[in-house]
N, C-alpha and C. Protein backbone atom coordinates (compact mmCIF):
# COMPACT_ATOMS: atom_id res chain seq x y z
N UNK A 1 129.59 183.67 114.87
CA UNK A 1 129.25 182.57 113.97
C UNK A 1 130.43 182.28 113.05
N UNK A 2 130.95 181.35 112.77
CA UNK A 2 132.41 180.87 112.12
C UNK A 2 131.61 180.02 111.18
N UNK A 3 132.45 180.75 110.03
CA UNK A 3 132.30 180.28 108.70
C UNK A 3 133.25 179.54 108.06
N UNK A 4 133.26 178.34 107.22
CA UNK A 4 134.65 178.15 106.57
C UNK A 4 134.60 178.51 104.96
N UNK A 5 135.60 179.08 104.69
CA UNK A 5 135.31 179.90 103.13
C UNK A 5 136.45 179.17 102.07
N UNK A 6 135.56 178.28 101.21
CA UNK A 6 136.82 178.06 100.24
C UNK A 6 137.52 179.08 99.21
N UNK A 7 138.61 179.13 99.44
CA UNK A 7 140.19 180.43 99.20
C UNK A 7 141.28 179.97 98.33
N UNK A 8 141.00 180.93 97.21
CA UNK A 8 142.03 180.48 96.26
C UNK A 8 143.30 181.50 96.73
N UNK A 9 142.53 182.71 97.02
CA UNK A 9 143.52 184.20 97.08
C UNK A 9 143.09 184.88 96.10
N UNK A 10 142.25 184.47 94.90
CA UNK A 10 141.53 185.33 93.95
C UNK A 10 141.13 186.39 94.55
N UNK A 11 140.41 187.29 93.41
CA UNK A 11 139.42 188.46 93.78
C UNK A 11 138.56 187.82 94.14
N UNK A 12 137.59 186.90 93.62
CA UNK A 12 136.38 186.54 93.75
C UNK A 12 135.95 186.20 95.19
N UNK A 13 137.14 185.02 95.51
CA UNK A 13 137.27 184.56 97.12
C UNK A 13 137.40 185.61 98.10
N UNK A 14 138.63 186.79 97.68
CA UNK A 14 138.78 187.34 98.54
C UNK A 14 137.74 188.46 98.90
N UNK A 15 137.09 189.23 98.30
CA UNK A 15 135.66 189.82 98.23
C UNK A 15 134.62 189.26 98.87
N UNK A 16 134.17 187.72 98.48
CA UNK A 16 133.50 187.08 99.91
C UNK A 16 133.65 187.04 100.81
N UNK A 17 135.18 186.91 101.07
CA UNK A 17 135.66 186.78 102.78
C UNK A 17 135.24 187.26 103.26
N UNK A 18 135.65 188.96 102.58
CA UNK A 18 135.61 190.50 102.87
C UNK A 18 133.93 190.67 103.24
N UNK A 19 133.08 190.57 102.61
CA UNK A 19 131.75 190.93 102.81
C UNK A 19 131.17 190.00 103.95
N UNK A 20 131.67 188.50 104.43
CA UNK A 20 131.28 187.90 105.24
C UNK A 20 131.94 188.24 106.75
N UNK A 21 132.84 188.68 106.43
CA UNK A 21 133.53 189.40 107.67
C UNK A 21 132.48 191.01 108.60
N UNK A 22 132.21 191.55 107.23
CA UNK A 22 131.67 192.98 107.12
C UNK A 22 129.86 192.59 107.62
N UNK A 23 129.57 191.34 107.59
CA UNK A 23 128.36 190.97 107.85
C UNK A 23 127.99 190.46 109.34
N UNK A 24 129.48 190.07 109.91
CA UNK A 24 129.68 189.42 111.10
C UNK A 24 129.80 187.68 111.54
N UNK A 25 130.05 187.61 110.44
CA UNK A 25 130.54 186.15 110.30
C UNK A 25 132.22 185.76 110.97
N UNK A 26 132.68 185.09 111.28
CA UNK A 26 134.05 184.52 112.04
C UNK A 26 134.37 183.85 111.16
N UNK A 27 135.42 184.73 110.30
CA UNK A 27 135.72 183.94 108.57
C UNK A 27 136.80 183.11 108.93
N UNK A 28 137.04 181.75 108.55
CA UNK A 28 138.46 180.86 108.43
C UNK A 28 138.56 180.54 107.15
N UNK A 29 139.53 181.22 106.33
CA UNK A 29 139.96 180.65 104.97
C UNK A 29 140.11 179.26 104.69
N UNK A 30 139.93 178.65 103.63
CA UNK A 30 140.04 177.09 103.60
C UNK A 30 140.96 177.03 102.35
N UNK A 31 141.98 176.59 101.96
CA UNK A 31 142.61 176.28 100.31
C UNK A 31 142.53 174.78 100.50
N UNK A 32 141.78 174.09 98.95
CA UNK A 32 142.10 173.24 99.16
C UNK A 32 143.85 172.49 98.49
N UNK A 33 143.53 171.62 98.82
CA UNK A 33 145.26 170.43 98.06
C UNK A 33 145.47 169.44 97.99
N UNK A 34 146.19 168.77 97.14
CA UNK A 34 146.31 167.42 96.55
C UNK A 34 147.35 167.10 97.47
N UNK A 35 148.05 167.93 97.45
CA UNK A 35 149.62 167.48 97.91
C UNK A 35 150.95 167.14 96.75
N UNK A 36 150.22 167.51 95.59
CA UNK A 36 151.06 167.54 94.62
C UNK A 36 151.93 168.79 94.50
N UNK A 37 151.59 169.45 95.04
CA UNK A 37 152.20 171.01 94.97
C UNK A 37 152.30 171.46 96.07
N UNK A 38 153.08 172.60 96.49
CA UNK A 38 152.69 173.30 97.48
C UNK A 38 152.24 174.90 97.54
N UNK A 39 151.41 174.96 96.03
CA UNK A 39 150.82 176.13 95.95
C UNK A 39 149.74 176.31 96.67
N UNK A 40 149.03 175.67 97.67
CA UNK A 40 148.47 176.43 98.53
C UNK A 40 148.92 177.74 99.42
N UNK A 41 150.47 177.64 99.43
CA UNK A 41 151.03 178.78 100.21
C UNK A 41 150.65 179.72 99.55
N UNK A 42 150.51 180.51 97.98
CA UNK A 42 150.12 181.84 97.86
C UNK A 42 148.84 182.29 98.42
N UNK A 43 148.10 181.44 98.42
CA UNK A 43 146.98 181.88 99.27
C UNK A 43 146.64 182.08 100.99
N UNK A 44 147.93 181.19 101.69
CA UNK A 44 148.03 181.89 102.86
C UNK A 44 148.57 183.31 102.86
N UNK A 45 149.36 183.60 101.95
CA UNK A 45 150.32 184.45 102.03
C UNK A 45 148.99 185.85 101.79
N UNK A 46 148.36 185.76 101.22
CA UNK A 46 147.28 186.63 101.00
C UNK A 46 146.33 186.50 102.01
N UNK A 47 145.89 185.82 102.49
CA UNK A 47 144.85 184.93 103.69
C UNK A 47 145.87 186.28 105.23
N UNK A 48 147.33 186.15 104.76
CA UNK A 48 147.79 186.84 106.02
C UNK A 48 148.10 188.43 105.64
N UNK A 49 148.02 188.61 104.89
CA UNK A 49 148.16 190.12 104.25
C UNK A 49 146.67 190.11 104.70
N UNK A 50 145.39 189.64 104.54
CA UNK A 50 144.74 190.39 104.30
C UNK A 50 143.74 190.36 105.83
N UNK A 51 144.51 189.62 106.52
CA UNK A 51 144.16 189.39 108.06
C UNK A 51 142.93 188.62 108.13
N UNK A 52 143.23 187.48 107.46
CA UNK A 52 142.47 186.04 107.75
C UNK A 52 142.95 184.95 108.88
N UNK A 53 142.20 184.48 109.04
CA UNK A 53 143.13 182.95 109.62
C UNK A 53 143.00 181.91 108.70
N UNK A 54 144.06 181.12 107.81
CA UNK A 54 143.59 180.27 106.74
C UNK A 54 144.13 178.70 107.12
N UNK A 55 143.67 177.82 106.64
CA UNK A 55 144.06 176.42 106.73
C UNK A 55 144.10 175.91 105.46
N UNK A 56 144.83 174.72 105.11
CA UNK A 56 144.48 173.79 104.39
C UNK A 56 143.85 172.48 104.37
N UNK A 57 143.18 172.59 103.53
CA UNK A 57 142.04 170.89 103.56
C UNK A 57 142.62 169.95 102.32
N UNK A 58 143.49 169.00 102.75
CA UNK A 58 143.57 167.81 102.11
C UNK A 58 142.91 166.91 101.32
N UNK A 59 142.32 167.00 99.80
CA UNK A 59 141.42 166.12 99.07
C UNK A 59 142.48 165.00 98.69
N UNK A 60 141.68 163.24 98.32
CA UNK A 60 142.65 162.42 98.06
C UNK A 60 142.99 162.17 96.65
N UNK A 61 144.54 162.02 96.54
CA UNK A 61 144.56 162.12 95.04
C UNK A 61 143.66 161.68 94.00
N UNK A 62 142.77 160.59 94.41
CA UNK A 62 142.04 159.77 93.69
C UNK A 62 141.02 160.82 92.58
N UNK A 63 140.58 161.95 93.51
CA UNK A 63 139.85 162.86 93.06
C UNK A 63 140.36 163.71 91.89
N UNK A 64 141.54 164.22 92.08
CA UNK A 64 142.21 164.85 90.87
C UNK A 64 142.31 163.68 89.85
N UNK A 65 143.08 162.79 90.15
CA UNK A 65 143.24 161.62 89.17
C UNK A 65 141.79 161.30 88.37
N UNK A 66 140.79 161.57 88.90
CA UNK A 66 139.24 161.19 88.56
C UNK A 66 139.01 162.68 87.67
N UNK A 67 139.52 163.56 87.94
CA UNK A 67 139.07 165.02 87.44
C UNK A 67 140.00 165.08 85.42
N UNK A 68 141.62 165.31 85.92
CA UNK A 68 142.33 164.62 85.14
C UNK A 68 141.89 163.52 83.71
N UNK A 69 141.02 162.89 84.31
CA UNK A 69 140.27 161.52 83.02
C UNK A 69 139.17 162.37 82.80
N UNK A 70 138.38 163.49 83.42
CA UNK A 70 136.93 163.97 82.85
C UNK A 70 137.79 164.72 81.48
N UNK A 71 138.79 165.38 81.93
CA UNK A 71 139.05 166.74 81.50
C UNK A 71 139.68 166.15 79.60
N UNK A 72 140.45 165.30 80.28
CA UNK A 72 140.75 164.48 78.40
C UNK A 72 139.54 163.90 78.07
N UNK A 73 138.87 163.55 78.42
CA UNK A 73 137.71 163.25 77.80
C UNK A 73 137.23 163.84 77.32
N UNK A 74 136.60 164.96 78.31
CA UNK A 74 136.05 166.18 77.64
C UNK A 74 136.64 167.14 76.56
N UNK A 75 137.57 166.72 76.52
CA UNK A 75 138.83 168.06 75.81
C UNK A 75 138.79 169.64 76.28
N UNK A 76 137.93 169.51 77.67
CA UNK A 76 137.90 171.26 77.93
C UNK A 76 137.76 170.93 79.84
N UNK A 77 138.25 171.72 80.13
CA UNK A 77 138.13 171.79 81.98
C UNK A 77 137.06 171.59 82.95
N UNK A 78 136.19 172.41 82.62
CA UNK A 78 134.57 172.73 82.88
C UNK A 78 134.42 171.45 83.55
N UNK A 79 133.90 170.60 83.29
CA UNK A 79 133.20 169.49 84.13
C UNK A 79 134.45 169.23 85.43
N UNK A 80 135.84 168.73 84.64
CA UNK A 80 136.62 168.89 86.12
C UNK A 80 136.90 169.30 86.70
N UNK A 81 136.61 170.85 86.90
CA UNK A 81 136.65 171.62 87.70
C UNK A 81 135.28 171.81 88.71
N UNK A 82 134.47 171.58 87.93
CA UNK A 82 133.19 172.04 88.72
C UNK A 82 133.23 170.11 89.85
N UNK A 83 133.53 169.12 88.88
CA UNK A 83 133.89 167.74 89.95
C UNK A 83 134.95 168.09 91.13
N UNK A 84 135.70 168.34 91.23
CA UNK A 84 136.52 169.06 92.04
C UNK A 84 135.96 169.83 93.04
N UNK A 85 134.90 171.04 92.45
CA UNK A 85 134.51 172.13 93.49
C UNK A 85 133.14 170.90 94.60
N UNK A 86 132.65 170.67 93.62
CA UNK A 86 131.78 169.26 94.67
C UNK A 86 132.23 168.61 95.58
N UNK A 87 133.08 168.11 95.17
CA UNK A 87 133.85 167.55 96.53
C UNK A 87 134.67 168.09 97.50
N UNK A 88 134.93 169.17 97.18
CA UNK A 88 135.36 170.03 98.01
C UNK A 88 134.90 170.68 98.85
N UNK A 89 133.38 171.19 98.82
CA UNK A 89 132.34 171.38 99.49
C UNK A 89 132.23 170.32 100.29
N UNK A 90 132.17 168.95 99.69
CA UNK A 90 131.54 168.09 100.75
C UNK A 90 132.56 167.99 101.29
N UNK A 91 133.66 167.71 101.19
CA UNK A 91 134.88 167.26 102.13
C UNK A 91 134.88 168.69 103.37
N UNK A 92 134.74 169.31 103.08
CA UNK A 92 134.89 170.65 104.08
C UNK A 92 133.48 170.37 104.96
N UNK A 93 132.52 170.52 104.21
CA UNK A 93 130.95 170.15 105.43
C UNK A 93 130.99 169.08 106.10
N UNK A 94 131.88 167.84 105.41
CA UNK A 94 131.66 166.75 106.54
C UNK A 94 132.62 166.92 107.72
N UNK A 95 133.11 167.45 108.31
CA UNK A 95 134.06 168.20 109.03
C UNK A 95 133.40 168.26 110.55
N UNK A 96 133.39 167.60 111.24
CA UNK A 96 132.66 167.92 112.74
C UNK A 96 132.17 169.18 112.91
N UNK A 97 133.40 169.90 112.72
CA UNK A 97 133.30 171.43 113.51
C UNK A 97 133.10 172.40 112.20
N UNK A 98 132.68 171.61 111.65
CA UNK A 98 131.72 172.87 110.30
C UNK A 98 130.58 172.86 110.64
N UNK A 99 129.70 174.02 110.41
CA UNK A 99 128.08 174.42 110.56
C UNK A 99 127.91 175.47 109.40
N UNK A 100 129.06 175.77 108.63
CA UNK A 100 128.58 177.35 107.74
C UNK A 100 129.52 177.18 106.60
N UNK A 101 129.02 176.28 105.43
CA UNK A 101 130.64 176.89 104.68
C UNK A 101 130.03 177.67 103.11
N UNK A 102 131.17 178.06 102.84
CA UNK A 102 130.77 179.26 101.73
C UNK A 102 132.09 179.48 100.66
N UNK A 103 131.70 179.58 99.80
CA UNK A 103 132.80 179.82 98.57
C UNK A 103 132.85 181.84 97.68
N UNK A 104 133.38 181.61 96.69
CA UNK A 104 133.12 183.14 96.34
C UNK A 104 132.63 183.08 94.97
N UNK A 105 131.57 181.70 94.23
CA UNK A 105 130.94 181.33 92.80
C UNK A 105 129.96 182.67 92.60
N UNK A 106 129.52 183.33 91.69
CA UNK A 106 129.31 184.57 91.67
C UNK A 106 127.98 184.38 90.45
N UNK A 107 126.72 185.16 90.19
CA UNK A 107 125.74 185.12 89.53
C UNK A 107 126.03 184.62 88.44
N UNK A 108 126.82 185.16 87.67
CA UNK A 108 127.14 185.01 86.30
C UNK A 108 128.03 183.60 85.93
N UNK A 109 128.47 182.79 86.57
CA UNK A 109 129.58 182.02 86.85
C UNK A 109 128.59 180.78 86.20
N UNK A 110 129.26 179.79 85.37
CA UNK A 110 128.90 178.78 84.55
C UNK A 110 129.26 177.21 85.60
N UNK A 111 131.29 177.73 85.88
CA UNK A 111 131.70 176.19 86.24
C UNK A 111 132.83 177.25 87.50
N UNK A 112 133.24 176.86 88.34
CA UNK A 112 132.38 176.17 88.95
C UNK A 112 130.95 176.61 89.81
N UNK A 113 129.99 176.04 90.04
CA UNK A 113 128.66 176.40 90.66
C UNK A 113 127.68 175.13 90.75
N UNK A 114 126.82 175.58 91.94
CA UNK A 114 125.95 174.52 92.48
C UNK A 114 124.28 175.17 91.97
N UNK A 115 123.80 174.42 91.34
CA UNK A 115 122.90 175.14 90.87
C UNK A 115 121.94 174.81 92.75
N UNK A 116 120.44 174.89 92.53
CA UNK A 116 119.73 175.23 93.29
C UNK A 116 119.45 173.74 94.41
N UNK A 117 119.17 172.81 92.92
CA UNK A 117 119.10 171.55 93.85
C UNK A 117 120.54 170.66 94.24
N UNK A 118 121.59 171.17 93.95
CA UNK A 118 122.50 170.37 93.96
C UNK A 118 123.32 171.71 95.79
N UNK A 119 122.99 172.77 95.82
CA UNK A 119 122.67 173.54 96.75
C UNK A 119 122.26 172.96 98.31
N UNK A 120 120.97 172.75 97.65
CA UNK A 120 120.00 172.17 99.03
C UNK A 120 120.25 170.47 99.05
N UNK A 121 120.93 170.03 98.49
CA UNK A 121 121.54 168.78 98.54
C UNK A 121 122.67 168.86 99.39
N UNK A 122 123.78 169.42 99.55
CA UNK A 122 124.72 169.55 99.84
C UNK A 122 124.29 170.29 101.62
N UNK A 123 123.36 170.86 101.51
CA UNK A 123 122.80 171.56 102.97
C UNK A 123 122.53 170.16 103.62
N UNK A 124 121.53 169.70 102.89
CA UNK A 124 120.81 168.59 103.75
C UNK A 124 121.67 167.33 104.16
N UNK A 125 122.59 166.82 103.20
CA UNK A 125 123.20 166.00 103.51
C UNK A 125 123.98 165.85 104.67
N UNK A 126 124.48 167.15 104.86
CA UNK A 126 126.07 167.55 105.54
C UNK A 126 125.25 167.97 106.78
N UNK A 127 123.81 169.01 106.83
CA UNK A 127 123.25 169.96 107.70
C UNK A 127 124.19 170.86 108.12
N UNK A 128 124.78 171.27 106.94
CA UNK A 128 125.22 173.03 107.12
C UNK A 128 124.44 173.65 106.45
N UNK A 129 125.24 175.23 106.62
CA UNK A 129 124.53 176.45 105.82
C UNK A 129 125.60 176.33 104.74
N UNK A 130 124.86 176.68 103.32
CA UNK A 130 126.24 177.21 102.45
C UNK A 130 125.62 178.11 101.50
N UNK A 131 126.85 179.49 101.92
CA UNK A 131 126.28 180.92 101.54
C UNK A 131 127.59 181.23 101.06
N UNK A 132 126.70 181.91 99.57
CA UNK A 132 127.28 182.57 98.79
C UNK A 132 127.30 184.23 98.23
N UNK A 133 128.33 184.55 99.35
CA UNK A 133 127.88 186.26 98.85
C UNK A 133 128.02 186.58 97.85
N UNK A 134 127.96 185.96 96.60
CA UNK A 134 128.06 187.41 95.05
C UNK A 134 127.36 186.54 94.49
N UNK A 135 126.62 185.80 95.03
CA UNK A 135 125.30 185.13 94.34
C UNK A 135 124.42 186.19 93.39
N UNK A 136 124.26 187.36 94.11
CA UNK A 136 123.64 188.36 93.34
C UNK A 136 124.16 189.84 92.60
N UNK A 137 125.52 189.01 92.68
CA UNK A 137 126.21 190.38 92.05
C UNK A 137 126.82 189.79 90.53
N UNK A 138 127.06 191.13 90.15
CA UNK A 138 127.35 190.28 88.25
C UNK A 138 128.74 191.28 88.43
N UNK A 139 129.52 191.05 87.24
CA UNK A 139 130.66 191.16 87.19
C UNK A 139 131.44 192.84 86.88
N UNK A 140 130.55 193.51 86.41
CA UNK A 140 130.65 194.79 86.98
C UNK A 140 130.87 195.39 88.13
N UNK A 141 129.56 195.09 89.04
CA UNK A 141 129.87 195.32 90.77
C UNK A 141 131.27 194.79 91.32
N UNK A 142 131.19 193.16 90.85
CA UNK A 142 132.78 193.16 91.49
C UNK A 142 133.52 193.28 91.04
N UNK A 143 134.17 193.84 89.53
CA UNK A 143 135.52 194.71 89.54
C UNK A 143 134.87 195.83 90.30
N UNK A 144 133.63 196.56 90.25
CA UNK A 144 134.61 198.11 91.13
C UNK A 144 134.77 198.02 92.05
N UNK A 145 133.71 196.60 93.13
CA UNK A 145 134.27 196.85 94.63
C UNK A 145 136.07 196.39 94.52
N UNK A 146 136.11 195.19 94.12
CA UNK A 146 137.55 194.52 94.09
C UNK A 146 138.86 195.75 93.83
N UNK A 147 138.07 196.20 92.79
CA UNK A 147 139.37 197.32 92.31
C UNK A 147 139.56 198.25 93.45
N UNK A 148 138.35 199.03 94.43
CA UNK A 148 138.17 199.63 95.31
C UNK A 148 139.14 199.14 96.68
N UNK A 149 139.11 197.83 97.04
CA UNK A 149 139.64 197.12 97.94
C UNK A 149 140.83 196.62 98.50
N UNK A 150 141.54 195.94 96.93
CA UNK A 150 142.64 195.31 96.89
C UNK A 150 143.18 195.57 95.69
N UNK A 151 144.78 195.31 95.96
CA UNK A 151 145.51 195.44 95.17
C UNK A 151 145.72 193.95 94.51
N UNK A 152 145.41 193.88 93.03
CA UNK A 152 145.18 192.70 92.58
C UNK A 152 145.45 192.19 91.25
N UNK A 153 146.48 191.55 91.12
CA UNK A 153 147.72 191.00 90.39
C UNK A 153 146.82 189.83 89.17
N UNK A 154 146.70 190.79 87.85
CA UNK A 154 145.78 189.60 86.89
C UNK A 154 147.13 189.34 86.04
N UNK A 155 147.06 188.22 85.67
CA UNK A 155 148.01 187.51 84.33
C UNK A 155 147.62 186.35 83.61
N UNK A 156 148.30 185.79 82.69
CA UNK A 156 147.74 184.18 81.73
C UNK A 156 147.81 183.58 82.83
N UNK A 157 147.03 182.62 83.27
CA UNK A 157 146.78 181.38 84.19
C UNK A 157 147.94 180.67 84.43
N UNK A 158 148.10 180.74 82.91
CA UNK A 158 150.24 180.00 83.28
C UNK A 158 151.19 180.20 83.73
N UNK A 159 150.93 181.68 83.98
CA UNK A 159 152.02 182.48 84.46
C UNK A 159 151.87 182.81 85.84
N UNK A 160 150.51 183.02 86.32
CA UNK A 160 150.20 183.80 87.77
C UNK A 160 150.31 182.16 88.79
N UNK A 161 150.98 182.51 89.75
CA UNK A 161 151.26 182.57 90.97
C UNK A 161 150.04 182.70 92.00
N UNK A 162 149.23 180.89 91.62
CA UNK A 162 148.19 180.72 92.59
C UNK A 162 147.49 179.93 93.51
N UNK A 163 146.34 179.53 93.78
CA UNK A 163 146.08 178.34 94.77
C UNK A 163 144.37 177.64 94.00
N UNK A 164 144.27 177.88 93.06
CA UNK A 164 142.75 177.18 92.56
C UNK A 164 143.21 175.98 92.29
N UNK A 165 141.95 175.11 91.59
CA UNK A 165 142.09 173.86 91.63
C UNK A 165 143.04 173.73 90.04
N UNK A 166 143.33 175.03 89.19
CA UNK A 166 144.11 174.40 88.00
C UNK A 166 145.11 174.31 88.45
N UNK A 167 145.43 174.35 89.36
CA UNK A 167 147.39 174.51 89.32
C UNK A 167 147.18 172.91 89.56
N UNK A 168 146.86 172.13 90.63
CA UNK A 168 147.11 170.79 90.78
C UNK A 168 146.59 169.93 89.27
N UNK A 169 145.89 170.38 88.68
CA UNK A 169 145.30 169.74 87.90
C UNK A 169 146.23 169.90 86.41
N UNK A 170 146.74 171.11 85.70
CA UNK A 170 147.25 171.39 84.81
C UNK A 170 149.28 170.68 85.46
N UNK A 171 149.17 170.27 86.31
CA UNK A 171 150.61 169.77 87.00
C UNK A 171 150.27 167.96 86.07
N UNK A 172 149.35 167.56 87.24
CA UNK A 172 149.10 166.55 86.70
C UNK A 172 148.75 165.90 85.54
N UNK A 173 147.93 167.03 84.72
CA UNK A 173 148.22 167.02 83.43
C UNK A 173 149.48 166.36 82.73
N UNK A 174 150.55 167.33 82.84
CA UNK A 174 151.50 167.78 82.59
C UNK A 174 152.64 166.27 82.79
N UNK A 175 152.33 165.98 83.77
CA UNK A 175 152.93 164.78 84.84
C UNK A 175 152.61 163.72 83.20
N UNK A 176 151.20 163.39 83.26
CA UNK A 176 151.28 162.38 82.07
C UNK A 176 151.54 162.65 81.16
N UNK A 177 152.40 163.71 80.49
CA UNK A 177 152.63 163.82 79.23
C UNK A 177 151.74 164.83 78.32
N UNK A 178 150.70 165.07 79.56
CA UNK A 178 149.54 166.08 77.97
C UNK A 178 149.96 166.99 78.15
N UNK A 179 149.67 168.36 77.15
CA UNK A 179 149.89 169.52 77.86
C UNK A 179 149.10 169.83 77.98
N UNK A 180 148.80 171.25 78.54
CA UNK A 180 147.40 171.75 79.37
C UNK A 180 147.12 172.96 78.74
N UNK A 181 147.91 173.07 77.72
CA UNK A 181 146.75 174.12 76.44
C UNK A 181 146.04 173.21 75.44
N UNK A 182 146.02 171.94 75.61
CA UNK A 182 145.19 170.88 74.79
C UNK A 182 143.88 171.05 75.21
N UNK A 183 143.74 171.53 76.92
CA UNK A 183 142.66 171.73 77.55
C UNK A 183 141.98 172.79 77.67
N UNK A 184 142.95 173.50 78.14
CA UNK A 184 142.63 174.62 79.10
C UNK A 184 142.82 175.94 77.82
N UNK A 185 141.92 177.10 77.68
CA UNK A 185 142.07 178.16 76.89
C UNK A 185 143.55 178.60 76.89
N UNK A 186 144.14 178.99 75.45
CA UNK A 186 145.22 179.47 75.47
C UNK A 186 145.28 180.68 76.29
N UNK A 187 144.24 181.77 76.21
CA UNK A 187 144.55 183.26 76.54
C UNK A 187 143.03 183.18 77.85
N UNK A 188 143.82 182.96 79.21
CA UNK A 188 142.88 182.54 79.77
C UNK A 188 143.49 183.52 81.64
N UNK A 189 142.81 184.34 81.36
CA UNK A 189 143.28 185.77 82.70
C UNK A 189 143.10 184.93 83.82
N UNK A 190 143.64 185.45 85.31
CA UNK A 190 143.37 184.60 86.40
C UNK A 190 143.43 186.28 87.35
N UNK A 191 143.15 186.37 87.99
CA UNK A 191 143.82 187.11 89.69
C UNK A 191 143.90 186.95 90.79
N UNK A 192 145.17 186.92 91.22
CA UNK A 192 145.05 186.49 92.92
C UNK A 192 145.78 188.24 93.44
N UNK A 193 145.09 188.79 94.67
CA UNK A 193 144.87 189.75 95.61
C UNK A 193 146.25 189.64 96.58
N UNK A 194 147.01 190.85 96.05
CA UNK A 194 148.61 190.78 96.99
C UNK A 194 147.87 191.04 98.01
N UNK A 195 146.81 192.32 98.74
CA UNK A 195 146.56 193.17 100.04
C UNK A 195 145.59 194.06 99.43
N UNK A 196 145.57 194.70 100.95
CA UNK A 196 144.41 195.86 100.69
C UNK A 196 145.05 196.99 100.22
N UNK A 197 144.57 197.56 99.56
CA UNK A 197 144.84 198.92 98.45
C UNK A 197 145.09 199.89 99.67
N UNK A 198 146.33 200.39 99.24
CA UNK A 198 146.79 201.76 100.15
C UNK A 198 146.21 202.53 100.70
N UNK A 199 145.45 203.04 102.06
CA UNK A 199 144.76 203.98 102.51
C UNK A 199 143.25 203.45 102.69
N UNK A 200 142.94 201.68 102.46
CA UNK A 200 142.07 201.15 102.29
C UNK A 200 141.88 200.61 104.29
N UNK A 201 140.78 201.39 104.72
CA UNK A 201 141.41 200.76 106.21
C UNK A 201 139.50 199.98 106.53
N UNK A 202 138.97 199.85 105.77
CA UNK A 202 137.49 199.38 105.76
C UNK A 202 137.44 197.47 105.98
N UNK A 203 138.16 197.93 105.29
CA UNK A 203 138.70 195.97 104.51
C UNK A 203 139.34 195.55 105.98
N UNK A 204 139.82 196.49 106.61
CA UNK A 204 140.51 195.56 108.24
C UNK A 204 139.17 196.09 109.57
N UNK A 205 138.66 196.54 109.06
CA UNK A 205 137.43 196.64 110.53
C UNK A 205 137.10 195.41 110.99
């Protein structure tokens, strides 16, 4: 059964993969991209350390540009990010050769997330499955599995070296002139997953 998994290279993502793999699922990484950047590569680069097969899915600028106007509006990220993760879902389910797609949004998680009916909306429309393994896990469980697993590189958001939807978005920001601590939390952690932790041989079964 082949799944497509949206992949930043985070812990969060990469832990879903991991458990959908471990469940018997036929995982294909997905990053998405504007094309403003070409930071989708850190997340292949992890996608191949960690023995995925990953692709990229093309959203049209219009969408960031649309995310971009929530986010000054709003004066905080949250809504454009979670606009972003919506369409990203749908752009991936409307996909011929999708039947299963899945992200790594986690119990405790505010933005981005699909609550219940916006869930079975996104099923029905598209007629895929979309499963979320840490739906029932809170943030304890996954630092110790994560810490257990992978070796995994946290820093300020500004600084780390990644593939989520802020990097295109805090660019474009940036592009018009705002800066993106007007928005985005000054002291604001991120992690993306170099590999599997030394002597870790579970994570490749």
């Amino acid at each position: 059964m082949r799944i497509h998994h949206l992949y930043s290279g985070g812990k969060d993502s990469s832990l879903s993969a991991w458990i959908l793999r471990r469940i018997g699922y036929d995982v294909k990484l997905v990053t998405v991209s504007f094309g403003t950047l070409d930071s989708w590569r850190f997340a292949r680069e992890t996608a191949e350390r960690l023995g995925f097969e990953h692709s990229v899915l093309y959203l049209p600028g219009e969408i960031l540009e649309r995310a971009v106007r929530i986010a000054v509006e709003d004066g905080h990220p949250n809504n454009a990010i979670q606009f972003i993760h919506e369409r990203a879902l749908e752009a991936l389910a409307s996909l011929p050769e999708v039947e299963r797609v899945s992200d790594g949004t986690r119990r405790d998680d505010r933005v981005p997330f699909l609550d219940l009916p916006k869930a079975r909306s996104l099923e029905d429309r598209f007629g895929v499955a979309y499963v979320r393994p840490l739906l029932g896990l809170g943030y304890k469980t996954i630092r110790e599995l994560t810490e257990r697993l992978f070796v995994v590189e946290i820093r300020e958001s500004e600084e780390l070296e990644k593939s989520d939807y802020e990097v295109e978005l805090r660019h474009l920001l940036r592009e018009k002139g705002i800066d993106p601590l007007e928005i985005f939390p000054r002291e604001h952690y991120q992690s993306r997953v170099l590999g599997w932790r030394e002597g870790n041989l579970k994570g490749k079964e």
